[in-house]
Protein backbone atom coordinates (compact mmCIF):
# COMPACT_ATOMS: atom_id res chain seq x y z
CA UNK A 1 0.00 0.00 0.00
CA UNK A 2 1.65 3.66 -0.98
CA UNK A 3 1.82 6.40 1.47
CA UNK A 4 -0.87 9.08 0.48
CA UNK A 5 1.12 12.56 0.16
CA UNK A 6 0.67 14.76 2.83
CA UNK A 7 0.23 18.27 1.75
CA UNK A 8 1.60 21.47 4.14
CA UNK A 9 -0.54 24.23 5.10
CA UNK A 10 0.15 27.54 6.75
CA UNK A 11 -1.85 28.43 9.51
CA UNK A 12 -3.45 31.58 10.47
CA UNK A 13 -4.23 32.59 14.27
CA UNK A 14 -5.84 35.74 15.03
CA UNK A 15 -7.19 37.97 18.00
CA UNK A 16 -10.44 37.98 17.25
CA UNK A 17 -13.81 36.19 15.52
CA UNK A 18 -14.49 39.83 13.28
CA UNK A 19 -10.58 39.69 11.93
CA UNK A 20 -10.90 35.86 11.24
CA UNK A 21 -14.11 36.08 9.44
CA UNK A 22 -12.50 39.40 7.52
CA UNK A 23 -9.65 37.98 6.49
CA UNK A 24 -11.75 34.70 5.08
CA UNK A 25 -13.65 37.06 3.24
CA UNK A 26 -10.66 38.86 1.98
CA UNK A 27 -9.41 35.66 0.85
CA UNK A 28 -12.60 34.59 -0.92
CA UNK A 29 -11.85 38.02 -2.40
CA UNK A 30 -8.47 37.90 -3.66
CA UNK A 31 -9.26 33.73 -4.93
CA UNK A 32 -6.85 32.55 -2.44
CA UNK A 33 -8.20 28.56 -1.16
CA UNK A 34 -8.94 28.38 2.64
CA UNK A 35 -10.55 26.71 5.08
CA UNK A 36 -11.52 27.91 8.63
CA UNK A 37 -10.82 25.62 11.67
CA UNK A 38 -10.28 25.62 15.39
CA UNK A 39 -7.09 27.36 16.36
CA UNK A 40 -4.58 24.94 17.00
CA UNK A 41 -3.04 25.07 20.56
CA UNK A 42 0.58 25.79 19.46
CA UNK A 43 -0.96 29.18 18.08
CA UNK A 44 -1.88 30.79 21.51
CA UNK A 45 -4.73 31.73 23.50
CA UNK A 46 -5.91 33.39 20.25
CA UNK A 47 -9.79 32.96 19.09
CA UNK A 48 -11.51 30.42 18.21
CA UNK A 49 -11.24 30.72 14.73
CA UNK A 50 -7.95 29.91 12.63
CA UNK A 51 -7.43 30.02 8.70
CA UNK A 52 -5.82 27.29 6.87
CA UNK A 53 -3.70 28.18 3.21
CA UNK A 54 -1.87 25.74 1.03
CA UNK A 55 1.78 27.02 2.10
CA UNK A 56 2.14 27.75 -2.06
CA UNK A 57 -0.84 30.05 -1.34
CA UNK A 58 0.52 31.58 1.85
CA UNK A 59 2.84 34.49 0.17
CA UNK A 60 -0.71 35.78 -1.99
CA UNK A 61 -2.81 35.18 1.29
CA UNK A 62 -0.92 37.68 3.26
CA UNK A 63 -0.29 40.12 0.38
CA UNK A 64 -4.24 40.15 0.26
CA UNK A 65 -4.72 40.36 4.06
CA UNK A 66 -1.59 43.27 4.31
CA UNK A 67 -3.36 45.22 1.64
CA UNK A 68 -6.42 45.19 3.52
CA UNK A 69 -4.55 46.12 6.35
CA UNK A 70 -6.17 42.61 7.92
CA UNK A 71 -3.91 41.68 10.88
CA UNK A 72 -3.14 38.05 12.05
CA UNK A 73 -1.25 37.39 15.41
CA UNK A 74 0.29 33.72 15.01
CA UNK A 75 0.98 31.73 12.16
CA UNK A 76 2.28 27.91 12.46
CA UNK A 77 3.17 25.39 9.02
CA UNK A 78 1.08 22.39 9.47
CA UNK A 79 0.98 18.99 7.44
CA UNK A 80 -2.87 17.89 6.99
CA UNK A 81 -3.52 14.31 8.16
């Protein structure tokens, strides 16, 4: 049986529900790929809500959320399961 590749993801913590939902939406915006799930411990007592970003993605996502002026606190790299 082959190993299935495991892809890596950057991770996006932030302060607050309003800037995770923003920058999601900014995302959608700018056609950057993400998914929103629980904030992994590692990241911090942060909210609830964290972003994931294919780490090819990751350089475009935070263009997008800088030029929105769309702040994240913690960021982690992250291979899916």
């Amino acid at each position: 049986m082959s190993e299935v590749e495991r892809r890596l993801y950057r991770v996006y913590g932030f302060e607050s529900t309003h800037d995770a939902l923003t920058a999601e939406a900014v995302l959608r915006d700018a056609g950057v790929a993400t998914t929103v799930m629980p904030t992994p411990r590692e990241l911090g007592e942060l909210c609830g809500i964290a972003l994931r970003v294919a780490v090819e993605a990751a350089e475009d996502a935070e263009m997008a959320m800088r030029a929105r002026a769309v702040v994240w606190r913690a960021t982690m790299e992250l291979l899916d399961r």
